[in-house]
C-alpha atoms as a PDB file:
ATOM      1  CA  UNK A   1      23.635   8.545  12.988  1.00  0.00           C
ATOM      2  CA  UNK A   2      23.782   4.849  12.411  1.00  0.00           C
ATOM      3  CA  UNK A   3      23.251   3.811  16.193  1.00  0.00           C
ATOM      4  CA  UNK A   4      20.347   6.222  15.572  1.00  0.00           C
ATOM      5  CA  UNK A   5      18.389   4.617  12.552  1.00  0.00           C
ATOM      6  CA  UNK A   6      19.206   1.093  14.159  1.00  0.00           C
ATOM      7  CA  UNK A   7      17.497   2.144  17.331  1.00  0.00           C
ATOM      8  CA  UNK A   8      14.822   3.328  15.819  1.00  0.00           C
ATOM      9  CA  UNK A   9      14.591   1.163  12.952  1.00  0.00           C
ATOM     10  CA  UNK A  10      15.103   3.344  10.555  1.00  0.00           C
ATOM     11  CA  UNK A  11      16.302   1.053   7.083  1.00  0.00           C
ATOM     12  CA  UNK A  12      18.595   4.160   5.649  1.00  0.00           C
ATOM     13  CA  UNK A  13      20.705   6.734   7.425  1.00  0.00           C
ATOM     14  CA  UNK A  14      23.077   9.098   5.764  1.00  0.00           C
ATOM     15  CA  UNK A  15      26.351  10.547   7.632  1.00  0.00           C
ATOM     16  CA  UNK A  16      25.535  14.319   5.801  1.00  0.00           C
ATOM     17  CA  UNK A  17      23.346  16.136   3.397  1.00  0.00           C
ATOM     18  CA  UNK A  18      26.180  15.270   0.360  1.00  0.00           C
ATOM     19  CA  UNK A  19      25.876  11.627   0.831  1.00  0.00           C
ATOM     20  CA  UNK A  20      22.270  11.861   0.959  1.00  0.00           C
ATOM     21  CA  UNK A  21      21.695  13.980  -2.611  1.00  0.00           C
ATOM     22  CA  UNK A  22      24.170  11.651  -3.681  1.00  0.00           C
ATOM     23  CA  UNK A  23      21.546   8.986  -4.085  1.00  0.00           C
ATOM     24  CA  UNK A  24      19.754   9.399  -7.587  1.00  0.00           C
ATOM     25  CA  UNK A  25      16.293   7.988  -6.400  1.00  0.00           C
ATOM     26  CA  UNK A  26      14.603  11.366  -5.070  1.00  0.00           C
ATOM     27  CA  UNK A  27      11.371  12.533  -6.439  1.00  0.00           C
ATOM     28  CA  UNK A  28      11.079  15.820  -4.382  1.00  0.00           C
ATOM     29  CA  UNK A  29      13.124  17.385  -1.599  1.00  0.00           C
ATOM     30  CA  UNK A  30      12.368  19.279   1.681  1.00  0.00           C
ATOM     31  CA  UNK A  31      15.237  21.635   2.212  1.00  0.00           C
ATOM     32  CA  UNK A  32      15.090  22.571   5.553  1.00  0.00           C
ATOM     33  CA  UNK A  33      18.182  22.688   7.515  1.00  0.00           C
ATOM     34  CA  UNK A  34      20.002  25.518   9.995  1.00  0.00           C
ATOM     35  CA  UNK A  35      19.835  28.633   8.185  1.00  0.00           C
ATOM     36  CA  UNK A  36      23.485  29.533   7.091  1.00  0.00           C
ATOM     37  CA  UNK A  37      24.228  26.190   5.088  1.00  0.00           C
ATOM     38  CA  UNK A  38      20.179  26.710   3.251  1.00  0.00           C
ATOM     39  CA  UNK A  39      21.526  28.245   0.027  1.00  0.00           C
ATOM     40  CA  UNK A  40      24.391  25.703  -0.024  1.00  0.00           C
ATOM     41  CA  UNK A  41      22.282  22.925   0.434  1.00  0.00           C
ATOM     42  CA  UNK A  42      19.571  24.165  -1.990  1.00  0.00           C
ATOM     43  CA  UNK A  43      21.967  24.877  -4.591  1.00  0.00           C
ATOM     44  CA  UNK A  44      22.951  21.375  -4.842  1.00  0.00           C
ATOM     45  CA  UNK A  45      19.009  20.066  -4.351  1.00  0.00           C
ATOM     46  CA  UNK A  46      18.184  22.142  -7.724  1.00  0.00           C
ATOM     47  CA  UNK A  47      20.853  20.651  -9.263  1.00  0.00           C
ATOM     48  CA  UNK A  48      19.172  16.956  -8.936  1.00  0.00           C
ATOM     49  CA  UNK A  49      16.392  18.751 -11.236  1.00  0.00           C
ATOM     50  CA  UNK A  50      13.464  17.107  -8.592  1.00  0.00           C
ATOM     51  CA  UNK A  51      10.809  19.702  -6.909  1.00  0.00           C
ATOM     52  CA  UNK A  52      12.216  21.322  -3.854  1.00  0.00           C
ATOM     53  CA  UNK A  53      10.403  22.596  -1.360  1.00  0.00           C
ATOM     54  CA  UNK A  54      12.685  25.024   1.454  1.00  0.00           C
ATOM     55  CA  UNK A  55      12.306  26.717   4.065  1.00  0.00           C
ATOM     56  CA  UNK A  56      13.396  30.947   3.858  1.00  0.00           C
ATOM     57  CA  UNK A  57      15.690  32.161   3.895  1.00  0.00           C
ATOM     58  CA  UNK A  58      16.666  31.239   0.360  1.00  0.00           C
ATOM     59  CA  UNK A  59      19.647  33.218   0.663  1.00  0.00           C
ATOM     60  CA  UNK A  60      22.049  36.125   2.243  1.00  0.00           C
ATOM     61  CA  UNK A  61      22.068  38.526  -0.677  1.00  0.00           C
ATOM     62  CA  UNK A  62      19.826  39.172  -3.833  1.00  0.00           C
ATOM     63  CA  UNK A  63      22.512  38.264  -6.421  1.00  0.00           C
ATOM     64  CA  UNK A  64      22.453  34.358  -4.955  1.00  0.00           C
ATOM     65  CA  UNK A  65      18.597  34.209  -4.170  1.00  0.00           C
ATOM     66  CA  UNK A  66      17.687  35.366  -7.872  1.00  0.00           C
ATOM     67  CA  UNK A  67      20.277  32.816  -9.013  1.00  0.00           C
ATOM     68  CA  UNK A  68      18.930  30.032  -6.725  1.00  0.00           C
ATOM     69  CA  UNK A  69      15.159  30.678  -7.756  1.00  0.00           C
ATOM     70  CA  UNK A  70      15.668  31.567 -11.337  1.00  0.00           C
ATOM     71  CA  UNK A  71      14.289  28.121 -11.929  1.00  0.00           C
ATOM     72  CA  UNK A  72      11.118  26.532 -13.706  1.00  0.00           C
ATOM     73  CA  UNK A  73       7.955  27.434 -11.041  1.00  0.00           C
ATOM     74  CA  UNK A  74       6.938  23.812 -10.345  1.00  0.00           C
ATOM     75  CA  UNK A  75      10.886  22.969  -9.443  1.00  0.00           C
ATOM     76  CA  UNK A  76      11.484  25.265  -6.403  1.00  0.00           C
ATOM     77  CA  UNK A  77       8.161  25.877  -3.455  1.00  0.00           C
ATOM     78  CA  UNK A  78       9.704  28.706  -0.747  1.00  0.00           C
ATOM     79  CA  UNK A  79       7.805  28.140   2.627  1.00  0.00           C
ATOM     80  CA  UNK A  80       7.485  30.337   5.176  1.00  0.00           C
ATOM     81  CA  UNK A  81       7.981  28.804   8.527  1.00  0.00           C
ATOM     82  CA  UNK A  82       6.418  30.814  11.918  1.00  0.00           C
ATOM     83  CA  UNK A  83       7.399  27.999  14.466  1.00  0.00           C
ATOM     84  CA  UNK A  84       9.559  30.438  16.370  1.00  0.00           C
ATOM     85  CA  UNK A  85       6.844  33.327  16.467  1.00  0.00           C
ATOM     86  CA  UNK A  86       5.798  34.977  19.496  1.00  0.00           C
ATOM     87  CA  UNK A  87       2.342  34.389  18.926  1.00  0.00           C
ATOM     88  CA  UNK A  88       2.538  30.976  17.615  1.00  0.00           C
ATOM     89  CA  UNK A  89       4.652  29.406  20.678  1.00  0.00           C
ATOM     90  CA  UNK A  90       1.840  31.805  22.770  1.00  0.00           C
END
């Protein structure tokens, strides 16, 4: 990661998602990682209290999702991402 952001010249680079939310300077998130860790992930996004926007799915099961989006409407945005439809890579 760090070879990375030097290459690149990127100024900050984090080694995971924990060190990352572990900063207290966020405005507003993007959530969008691989699929299984999402709710994880998200979970500990709300929990900074910034807007989040993330990618579906939310979450495996309905007791977790409500939980996770039982939040004020302007904290949590769900987006719907198509990159992997048929008819959008057509």
């Amino acid at each position: 990661v760090r070879a990375f952001a030097g290459k690149h010249g990127i100024a900050r680079a984090h080694e995971s998602w924990q060190e990352m939310l572990a900063r207290p300077e966020w405005d507003a998130l993007v959530v969008s990682t691989w699929p299984d860790g999402t709710p994880e992930v998200l979970e500990a996004a709300l929990g900074l209290g910034v807007p989040v926007l993330v990618e579906k799915p939310v979450a495996w099961n309905t007791a977790r999702h409500r939980r996770l989006l039982a939040r004020p409407h302007d904290q949590v945005i769900v987006g719907y991402n198509r990159r992997f439809y048929r008819s959008v890579q057509q």
